[in-house]
Protein backbone atom coordinates (compact mmCIF):
# COMPACT_ATOMS: atom_id res chain seq x y z
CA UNK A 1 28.39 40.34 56.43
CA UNK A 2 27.86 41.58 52.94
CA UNK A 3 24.07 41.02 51.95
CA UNK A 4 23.37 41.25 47.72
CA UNK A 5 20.32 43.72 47.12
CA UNK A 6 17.39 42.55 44.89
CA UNK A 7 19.45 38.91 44.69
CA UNK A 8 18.72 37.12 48.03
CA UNK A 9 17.19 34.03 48.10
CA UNK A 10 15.63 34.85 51.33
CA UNK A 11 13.77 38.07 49.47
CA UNK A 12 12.50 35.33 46.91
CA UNK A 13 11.13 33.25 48.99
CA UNK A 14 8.98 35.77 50.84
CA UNK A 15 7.62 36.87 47.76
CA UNK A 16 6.80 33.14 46.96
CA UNK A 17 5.50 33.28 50.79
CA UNK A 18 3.11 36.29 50.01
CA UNK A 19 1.67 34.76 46.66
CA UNK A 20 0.94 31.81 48.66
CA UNK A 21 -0.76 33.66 51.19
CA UNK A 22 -2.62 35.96 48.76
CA UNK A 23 -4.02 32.66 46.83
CA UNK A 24 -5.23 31.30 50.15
CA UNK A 25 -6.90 34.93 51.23
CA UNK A 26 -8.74 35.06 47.81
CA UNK A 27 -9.49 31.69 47.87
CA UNK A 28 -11.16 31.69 51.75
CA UNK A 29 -13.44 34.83 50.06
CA UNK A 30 -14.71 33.16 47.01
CA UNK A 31 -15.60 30.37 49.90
CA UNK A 32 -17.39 32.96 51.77
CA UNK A 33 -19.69 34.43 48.92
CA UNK A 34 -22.36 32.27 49.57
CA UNK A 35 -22.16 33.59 53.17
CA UNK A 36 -22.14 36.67 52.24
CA UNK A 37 -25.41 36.08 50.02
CA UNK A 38 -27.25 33.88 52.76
CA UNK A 39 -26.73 36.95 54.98
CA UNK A 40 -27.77 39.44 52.64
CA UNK A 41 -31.25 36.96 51.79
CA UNK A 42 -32.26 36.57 55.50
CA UNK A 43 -31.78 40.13 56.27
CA UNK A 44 -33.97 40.77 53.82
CA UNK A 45 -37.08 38.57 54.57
CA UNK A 46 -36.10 40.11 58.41
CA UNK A 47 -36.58 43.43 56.82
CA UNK A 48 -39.84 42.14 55.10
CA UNK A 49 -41.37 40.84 58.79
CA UNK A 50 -40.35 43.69 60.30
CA UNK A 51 -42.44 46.17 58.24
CA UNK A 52 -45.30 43.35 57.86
CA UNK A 53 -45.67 43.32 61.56
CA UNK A 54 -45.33 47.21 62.71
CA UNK A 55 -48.30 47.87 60.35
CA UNK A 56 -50.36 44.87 61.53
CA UNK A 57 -49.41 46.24 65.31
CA UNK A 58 -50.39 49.62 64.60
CA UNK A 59 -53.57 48.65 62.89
CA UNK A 60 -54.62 46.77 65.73
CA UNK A 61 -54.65 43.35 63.53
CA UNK A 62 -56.60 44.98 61.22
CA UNK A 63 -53.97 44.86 58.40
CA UNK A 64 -51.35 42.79 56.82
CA UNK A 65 -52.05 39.46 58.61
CA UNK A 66 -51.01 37.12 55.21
CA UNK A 67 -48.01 39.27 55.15
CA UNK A 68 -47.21 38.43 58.40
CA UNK A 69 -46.90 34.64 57.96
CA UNK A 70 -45.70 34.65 54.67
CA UNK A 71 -42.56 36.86 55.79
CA UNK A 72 -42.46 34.65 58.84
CA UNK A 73 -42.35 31.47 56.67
CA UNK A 74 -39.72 33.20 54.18
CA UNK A 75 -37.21 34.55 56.89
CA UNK A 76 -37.49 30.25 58.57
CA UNK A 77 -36.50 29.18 55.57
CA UNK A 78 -33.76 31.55 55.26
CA UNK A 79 -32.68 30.91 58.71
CA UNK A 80 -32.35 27.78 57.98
CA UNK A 81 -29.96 27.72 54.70
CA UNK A 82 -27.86 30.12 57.20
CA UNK A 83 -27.13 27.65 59.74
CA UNK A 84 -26.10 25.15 57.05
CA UNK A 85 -23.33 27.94 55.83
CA UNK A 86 -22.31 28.24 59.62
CA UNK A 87 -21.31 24.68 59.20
CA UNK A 88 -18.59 25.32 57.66
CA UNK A 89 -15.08 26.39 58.90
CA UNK A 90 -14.45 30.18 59.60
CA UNK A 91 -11.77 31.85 60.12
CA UNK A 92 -10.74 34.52 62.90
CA UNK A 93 -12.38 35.10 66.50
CA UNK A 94 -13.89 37.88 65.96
CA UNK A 95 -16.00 36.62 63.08
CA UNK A 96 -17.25 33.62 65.39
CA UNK A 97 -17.79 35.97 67.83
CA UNK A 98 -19.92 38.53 65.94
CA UNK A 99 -21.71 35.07 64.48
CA UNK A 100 -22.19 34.19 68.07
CA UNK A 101 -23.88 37.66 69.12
CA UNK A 102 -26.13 37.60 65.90
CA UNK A 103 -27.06 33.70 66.74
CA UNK A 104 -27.99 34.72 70.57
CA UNK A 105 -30.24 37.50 69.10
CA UNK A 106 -32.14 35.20 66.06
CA UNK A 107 -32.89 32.60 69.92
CA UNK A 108 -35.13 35.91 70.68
CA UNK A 109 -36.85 36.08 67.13
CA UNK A 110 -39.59 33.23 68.71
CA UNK A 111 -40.82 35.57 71.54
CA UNK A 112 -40.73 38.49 69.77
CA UNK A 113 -43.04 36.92 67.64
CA UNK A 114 -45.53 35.71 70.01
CA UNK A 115 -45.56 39.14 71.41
CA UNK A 116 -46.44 40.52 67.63
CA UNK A 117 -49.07 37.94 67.51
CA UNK A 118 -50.71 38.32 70.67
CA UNK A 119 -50.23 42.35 70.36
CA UNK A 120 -48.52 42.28 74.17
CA UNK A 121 -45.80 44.40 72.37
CA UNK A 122 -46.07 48.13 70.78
CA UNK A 123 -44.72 48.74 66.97
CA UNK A 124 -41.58 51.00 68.10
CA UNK A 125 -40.65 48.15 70.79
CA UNK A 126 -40.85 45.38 68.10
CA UNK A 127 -39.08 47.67 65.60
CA UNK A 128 -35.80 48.36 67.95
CA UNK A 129 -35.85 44.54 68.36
CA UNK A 130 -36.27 43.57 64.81
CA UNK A 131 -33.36 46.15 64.37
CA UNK A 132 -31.11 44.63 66.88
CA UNK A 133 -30.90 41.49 65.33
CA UNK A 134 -30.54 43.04 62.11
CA UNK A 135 -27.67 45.15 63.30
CA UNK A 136 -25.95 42.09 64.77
CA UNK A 137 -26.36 40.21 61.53
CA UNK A 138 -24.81 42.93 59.47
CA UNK A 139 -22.10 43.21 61.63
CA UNK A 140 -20.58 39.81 60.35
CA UNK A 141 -20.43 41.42 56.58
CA UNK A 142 -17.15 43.68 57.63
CA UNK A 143 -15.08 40.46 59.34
CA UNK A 144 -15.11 38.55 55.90
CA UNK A 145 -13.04 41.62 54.22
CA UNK A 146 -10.60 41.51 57.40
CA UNK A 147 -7.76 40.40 56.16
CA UNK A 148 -8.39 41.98 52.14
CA UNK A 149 -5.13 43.93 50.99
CA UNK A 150 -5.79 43.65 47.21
CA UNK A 151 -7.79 47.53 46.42
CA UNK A 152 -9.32 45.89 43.69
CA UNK A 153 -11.40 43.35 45.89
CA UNK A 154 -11.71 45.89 48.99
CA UNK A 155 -13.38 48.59 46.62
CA UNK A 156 -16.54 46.23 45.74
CA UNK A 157 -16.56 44.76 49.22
CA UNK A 158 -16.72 48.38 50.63
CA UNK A 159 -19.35 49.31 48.12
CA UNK A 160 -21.40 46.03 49.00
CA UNK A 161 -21.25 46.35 52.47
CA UNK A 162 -22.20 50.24 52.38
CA UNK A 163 -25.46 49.38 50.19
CA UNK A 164 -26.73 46.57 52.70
CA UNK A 165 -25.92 49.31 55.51
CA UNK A 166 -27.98 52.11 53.50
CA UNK A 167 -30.43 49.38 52.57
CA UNK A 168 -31.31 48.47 56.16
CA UNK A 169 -32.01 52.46 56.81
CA UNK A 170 -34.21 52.34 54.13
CA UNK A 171 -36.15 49.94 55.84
CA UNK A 172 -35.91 51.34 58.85
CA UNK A 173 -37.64 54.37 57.70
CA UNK A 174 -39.90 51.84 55.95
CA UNK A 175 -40.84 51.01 59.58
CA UNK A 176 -41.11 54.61 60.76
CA UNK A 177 -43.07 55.87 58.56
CA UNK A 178 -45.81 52.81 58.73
CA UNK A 179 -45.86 53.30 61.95
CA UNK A 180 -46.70 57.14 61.97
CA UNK A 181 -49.33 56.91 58.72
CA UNK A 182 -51.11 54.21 60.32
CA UNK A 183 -51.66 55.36 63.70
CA UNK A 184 -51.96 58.82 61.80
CA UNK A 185 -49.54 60.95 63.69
CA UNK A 186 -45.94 61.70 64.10
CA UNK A 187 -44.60 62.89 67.50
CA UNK A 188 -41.10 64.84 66.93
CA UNK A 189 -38.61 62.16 68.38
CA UNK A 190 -40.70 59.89 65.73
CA UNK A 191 -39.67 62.41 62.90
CA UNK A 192 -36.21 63.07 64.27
CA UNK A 193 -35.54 59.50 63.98
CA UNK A 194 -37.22 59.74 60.68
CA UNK A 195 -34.75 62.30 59.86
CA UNK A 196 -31.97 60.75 60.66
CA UNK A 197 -32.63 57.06 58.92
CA UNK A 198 -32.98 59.54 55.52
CA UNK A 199 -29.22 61.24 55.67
CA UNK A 200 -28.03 57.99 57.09
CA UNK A 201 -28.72 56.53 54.41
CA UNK A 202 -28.39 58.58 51.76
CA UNK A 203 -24.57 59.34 53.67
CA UNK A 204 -24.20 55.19 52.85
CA UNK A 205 -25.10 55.29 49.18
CA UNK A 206 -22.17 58.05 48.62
CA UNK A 207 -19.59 55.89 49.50
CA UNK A 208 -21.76 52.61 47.62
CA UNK A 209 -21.85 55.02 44.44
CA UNK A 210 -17.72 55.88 44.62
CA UNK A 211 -16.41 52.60 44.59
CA UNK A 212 -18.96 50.92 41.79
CA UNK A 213 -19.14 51.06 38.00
CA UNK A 214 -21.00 53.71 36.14
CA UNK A 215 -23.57 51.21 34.81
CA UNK A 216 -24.24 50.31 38.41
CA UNK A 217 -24.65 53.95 38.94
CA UNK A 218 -26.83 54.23 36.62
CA UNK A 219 -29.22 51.76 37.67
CA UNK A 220 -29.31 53.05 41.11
CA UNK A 221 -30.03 56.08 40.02
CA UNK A 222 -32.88 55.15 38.04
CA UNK A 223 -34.40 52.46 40.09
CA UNK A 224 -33.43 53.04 43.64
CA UNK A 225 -33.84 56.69 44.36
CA UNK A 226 -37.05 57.72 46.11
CA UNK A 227 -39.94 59.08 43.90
CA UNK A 228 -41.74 62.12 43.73
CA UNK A 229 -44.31 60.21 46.03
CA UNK A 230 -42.06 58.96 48.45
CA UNK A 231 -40.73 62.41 48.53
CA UNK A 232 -44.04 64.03 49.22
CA UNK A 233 -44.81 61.33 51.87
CA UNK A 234 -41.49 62.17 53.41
CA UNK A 235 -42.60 66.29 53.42
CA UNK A 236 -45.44 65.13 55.17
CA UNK A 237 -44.00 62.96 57.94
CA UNK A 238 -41.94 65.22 59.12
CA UNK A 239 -43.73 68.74 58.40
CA UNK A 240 -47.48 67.67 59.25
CA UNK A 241 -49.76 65.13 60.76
CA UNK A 242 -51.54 62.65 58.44
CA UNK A 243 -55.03 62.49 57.45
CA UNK A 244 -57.13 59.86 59.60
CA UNK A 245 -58.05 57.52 56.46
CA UNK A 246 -57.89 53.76 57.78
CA UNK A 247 -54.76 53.02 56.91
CA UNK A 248 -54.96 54.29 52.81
CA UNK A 249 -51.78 56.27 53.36
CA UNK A 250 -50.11 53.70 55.85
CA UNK A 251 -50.29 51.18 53.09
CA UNK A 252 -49.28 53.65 50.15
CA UNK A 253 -46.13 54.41 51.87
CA UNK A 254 -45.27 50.41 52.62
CA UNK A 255 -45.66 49.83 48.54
CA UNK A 256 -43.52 52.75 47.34
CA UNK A 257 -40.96 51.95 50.28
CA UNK A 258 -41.37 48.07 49.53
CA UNK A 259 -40.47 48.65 45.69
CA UNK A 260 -37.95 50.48 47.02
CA UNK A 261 -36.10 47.82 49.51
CA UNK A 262 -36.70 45.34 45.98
CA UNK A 263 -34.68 47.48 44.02
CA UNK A 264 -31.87 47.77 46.44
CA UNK A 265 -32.24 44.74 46.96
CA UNK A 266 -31.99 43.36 43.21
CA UNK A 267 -28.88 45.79 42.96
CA UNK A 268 -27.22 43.86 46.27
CA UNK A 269 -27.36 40.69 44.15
CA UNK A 270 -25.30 42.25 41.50
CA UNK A 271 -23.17 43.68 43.84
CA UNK A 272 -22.56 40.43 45.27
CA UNK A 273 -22.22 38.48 41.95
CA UNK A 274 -19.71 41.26 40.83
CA UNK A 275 -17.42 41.34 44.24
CA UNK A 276 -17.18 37.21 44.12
CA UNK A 277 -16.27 37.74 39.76
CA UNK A 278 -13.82 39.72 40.69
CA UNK A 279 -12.37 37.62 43.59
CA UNK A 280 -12.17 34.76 40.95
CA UNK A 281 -10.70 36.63 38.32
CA UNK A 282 -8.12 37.77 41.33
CA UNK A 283 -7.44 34.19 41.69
CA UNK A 284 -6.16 33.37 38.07
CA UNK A 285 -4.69 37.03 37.71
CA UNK A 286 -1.30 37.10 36.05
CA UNK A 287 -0.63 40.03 38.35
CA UNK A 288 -0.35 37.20 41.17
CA UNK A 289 2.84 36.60 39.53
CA UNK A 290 6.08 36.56 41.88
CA UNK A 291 7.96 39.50 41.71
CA UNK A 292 11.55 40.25 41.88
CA UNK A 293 13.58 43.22 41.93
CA UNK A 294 12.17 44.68 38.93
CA UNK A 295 8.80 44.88 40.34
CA UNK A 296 7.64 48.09 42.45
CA UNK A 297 5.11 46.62 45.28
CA UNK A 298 4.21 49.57 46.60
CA UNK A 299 2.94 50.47 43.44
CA UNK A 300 0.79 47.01 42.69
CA UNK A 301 -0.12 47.80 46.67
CA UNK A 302 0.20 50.94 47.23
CA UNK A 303 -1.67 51.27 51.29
CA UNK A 304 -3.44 49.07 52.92
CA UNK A 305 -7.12 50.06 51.41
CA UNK A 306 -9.05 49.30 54.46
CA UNK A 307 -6.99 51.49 56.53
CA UNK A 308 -8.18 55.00 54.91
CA UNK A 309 -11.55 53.64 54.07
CA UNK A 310 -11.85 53.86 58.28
CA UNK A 311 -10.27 57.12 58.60
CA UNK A 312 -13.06 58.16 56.42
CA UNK A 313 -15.90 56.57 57.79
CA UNK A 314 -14.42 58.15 60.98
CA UNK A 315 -14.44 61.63 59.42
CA UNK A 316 -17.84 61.23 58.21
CA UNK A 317 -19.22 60.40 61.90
CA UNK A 318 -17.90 63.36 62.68
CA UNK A 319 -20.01 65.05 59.70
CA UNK A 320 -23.15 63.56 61.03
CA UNK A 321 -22.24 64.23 64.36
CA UNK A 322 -22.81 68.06 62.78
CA UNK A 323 -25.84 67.48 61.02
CA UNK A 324 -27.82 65.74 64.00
CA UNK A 325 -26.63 69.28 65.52
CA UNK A 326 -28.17 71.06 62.78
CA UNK A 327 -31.12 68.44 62.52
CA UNK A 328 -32.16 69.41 66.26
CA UNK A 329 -32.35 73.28 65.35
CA UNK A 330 -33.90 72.45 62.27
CA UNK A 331 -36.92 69.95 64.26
CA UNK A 332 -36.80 73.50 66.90
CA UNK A 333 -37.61 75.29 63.20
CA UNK A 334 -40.18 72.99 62.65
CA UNK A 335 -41.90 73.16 66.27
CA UNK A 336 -41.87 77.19 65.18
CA UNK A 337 -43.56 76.86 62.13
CA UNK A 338 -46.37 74.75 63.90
CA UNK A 339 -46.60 77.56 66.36
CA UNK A 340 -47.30 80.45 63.28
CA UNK A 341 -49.61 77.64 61.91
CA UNK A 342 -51.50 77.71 64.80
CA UNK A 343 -51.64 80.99 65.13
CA UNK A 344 -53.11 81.36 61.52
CA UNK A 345 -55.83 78.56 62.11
CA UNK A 346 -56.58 80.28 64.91
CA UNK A 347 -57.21 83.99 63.75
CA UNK A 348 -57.76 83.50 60.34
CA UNK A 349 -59.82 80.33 60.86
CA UNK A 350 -57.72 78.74 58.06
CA UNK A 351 -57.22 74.75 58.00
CA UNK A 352 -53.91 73.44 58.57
CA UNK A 353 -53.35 72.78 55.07
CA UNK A 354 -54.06 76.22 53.92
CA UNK A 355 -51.77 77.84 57.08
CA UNK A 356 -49.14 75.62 55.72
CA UNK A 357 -49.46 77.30 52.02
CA UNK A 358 -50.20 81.15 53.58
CA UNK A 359 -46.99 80.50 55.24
CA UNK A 360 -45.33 79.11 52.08
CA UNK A 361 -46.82 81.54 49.63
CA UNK A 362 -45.39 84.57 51.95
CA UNK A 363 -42.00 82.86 52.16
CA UNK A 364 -41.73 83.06 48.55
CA UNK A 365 -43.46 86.35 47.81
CA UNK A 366 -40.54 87.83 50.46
CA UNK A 367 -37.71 85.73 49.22
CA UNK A 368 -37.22 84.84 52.86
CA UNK A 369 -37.22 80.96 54.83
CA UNK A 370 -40.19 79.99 56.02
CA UNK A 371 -39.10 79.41 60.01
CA UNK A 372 -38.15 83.67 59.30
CA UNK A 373 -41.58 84.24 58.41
CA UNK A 374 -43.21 82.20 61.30
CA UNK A 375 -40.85 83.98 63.68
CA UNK A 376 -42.02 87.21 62.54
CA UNK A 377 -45.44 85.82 62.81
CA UNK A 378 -45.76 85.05 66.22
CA UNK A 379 -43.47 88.43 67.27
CA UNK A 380 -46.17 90.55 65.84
CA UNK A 381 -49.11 88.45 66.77
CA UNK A 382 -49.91 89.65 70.17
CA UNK A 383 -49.96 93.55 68.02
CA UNK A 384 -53.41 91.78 66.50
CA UNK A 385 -56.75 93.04 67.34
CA UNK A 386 -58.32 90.46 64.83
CA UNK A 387 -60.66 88.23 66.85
CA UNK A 388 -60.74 84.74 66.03
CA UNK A 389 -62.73 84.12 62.88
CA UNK A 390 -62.57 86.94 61.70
């Protein structure tokens, strides 16, 4: 049987076949947009309770009681507008399933309240459950992009998705940190996890910043970066323990974080508004056109773009597999330079604030880290004959 190359009618009407299909994929996405954004609202408002109700645990009910019901009230109405979009039909089993799991956790949202309320729960317990049904709510974001082989539409939806992931770090070291300033003390599994929500997230905005326009950039860069004050407060977490001042510091490092999460979240809209433009302009592309044997597809398609986007993400787990390695020698560092601290306060009758400079200033005098310092600090310190306060 003699078959004519580039002629067949059969090759035709696959092509015709694959516009078809392409239409109806693109079309399905513009339909799930407004999922996407009803998502992306509620976990916001969860993010908001969440952070409302660690520092009103912590404070002993002391603080951010209006906050508490207005976030309550917000992430209701939320809720509700959500379930309306459920409504509607979905495609796949694995997106009704992952809609299932996130529905099974929001049931739990009423006790966990009543244990916020009547304080019979502690602020890391109700953070890891406000987290959980975060986590199971973002999970539905990736299952709308399943079956996306256009790279111009997968590019923004990885870029959204990888902002709402860093996003949700953000506020879960929005958490953290309330919780430490307000009960004025970080333990180190406390700063570890500290730690870790910071390169999480900043691993998150990496890929957010490749795959989004330079304006975009821009603004991220200018609005949603952490500030010298947010900086400081992070040295401090994770370095020192807080000054016992009723809260003042708790509630500085809520704002800056706060202003924070509304920048990121501002830029999510855009994100959002720019993925579901470009899924309409998709739609009445000319380059939907059907091709024929002059047309290279694996040119107009080159790979499937999803495909090395989870090679990646697989590479980069390995990365931060590495730096949690390095992040436990570096909290071991830490528990070292505590130790010369200590010493210092202790022989020298210096505060902890002015150990922590001696030990800086003689770091930089020498050239030399400041863990090498402490470690030659507390090598030589039993040669002392310097009796305490003197």
């Amino acid at each position: 049987m003699t078959i004519e190359a580039g002629s067949s009618p059969g090759a035709t009407e696959w092509f015709q076949r694959a516009r078809r299909l392409r239409e109806e994929q693109l079309g399905r996405l513009a339909q799930l947009g407004e999922l996407v954004n009803g998502i992306s609202r509620l976990v916001h408002m969860l993010q908001c309770e969440r952070g409302a109700s660690n520092v009103w645990l912590c404070s002993q009910g002391k603080l951010y009681a209006p906050e508490c019901k207005a976030s309550r009230a917000l992430v209701d109405e939320n809720l509700a507008a959500l379930y309306r979009l459920f409504n509607q039909p979905l495609p796949g089993s694995t997106l009704c399933e992952r809609i299932a799991s996130a529905l099974h956790c929001l049931e739990t949202l009423t006790v966990l309240r009543d244990g916020v309320t009547g304080r019979s729960v502690t602020a890391p317990q109700a953070m890891e459950h406000y987290s959980r049904i975060l986590r199971h709510l973002l999970s539905i974001v990736p299952q709308l992009s399943d079956s996306i082989d256009d790279p111009h539409i997968a590019g923004r939806f990885v870029a959204l998705y990888s902002l709402m992931q860093g996003k949700e770090l953000v506020g879960q070291e929005r958490a953290l940190g309330a919780i430490g300033f307000t009960q004025g003390f970080f333990d180190d599994e406390t700063r570890q996890r500290l730690v870790d929500r910071i390169d999480g997230q900043q691993a998150c905005f990496e890929v957010f910043i490749s795959h989004c326009t330079p304006d975009v950039q821009e603004t991220f860069t200018f609005n949603c970066l952490p500030d010298l004050e947010t900086e400081k407060l992070r040295r401090e977490a994770c370095t020192r323990q807080p000054p016992a001042d009723n809260g003042d510091t708790a509630l500085k490092w809520f704002a800056l974080q706060t202003a924070r999460l509304e920048h990121l979240r501002t830029l999510e809209e855009v994100a959002i508004a720019d993925l579901m433009t470009a899924v309409e302009e998709r739609r009445g592309s000319k380059n939907l056109h059907v091709a024929d044997e002059h047309d290279d597809i694996l040119t107009r398609f080159p790979d499937k773009p999803l495909l090395p986007l989870v090679r990646q993400q697989a590479r980069e787990i390995e990365q931060l597999s590495r730096q949690l390695a390095s992040l436990r020698d570096t909290l071991e560092e830490r528990k070292t330079i505590d130790k010369a601290k200590s010493v210092l306060m202790t022989h020298q009758n210096m505060s902890e604030e002015q150990a922590w400079t001696a030990l800086r200033k003689m770091a930089m005098d020498k050239n030399q880290r400041m863990v090498d310092i402490a470690r030659a600090l507390l090598t030589v310190k039993n040669l002392w004959n310097v009796p305490p306060g003197e």
